[in-house]
C-alpha atoms as a PDB file:
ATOM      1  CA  UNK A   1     170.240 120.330 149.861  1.00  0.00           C
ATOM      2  CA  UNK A   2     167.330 122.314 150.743  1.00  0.00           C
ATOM      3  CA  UNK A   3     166.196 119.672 153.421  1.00  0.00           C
ATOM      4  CA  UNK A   4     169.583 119.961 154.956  1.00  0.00           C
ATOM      5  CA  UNK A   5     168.718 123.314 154.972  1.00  0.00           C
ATOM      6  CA  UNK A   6     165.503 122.783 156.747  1.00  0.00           C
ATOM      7  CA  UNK A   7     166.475 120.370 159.139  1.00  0.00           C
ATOM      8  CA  UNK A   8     168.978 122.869 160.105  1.00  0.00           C
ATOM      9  CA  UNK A   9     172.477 121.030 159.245  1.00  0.00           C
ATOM     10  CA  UNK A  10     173.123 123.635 156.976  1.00  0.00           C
ATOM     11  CA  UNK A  11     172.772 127.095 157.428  1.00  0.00           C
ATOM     12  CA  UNK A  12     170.675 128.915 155.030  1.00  0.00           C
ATOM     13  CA  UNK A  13     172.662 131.964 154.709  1.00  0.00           C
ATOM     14  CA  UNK A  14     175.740 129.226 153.265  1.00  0.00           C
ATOM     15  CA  UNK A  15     172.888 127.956 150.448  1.00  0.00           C
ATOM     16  CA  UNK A  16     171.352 131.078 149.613  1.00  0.00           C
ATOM     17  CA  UNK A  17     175.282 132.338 149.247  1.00  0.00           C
ATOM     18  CA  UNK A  18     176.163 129.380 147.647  1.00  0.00           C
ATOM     19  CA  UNK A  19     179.302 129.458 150.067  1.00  0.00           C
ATOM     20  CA  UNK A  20     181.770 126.310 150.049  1.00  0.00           C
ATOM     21  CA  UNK A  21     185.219 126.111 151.899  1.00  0.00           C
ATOM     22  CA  UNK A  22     187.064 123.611 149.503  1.00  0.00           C
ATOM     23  CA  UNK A  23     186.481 120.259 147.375  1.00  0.00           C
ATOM     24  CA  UNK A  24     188.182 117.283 147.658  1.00  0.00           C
ATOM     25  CA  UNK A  25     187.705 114.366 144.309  1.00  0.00           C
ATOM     26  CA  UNK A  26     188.675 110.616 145.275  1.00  0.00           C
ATOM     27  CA  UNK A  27     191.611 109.353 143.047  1.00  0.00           C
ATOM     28  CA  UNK A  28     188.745 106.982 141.227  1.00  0.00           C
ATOM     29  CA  UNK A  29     187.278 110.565 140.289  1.00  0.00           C
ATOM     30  CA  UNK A  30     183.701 108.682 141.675  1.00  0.00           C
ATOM     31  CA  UNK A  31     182.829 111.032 144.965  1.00  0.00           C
ATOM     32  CA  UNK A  32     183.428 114.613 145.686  1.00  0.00           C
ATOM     33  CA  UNK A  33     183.811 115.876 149.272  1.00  0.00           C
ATOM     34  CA  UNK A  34     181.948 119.189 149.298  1.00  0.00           C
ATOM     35  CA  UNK A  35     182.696 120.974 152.782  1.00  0.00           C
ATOM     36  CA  UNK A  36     180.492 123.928 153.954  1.00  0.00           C
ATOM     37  CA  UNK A  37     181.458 126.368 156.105  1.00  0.00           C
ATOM     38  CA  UNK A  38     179.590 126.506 159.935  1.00  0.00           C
ATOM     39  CA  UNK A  39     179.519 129.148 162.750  1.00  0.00           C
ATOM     40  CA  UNK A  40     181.878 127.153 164.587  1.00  0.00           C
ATOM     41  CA  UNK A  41     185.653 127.245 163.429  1.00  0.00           C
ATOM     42  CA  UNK A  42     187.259 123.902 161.923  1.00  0.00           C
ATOM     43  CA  UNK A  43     183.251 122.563 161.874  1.00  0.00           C
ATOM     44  CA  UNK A  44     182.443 121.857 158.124  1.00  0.00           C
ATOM     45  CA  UNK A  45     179.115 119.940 156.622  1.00  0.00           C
ATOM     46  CA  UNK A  46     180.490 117.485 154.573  1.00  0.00           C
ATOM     47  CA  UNK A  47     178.272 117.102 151.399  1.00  0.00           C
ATOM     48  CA  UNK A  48     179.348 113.228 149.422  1.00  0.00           C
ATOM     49  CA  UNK A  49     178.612 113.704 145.886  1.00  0.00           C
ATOM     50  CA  UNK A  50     178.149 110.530 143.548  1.00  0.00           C
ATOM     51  CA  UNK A  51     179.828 111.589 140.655  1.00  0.00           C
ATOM     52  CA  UNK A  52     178.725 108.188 138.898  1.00  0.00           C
ATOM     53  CA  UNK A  53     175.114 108.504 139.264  1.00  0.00           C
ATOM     54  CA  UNK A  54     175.334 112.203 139.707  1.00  0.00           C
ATOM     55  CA  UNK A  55     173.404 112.087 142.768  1.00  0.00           C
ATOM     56  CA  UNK A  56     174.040 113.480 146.401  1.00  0.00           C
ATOM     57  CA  UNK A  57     175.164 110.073 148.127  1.00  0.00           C
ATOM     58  CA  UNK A  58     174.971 111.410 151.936  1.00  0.00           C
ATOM     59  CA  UNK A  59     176.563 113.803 154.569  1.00  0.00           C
ATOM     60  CA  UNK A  60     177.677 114.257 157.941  1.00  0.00           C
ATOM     61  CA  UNK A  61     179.289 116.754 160.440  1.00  0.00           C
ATOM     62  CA  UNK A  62     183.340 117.111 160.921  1.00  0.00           C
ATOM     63  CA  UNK A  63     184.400 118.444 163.714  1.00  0.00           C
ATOM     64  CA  UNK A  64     188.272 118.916 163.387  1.00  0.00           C
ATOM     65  CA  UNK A  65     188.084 120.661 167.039  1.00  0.00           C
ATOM     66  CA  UNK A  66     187.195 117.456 168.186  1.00  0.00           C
ATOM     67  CA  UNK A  67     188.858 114.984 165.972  1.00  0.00           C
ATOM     68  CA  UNK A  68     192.422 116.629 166.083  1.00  0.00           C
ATOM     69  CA  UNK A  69     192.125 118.507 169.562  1.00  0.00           C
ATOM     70  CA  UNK A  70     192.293 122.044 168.162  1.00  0.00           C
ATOM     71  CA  UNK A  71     190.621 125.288 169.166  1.00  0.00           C
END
């Protein structure tokens, strides 16, 4: 997390604050969704969690504005 941190994806005010917006588990309880709040509204950091090897599995950026035209 702290690399996201450095390579400025996340903001470090949201990991020093430990600050998440909501969780979502897959119904094969295997990943967690872990979306972190941005400066921009409806733009979240998605964090995929590997709950089977326990082990961040990737992330990426999601832009609701964008995907679902809202402002």
């Amino acid at each position: 997390m702290e690399l996201l941190v450095n390579e400025g994806v996340v903001d470090k005010y949201i990991y020093e604050n430990e600050l998440v917006e909501i969780v979502y588990r897959n119904r094969e309880v295997s990943f967690d969704h872990v979306l972190l709040p941005t400066a921009v509204k409806n733009v979240f950091v998605v964090i995929v969690v590997s709950l089977t090897a326990q082990d961040i599995y990737g992330h990426y950026v999601l832009d609701l504005n964008k995907e679902y035209g809202l402002n």
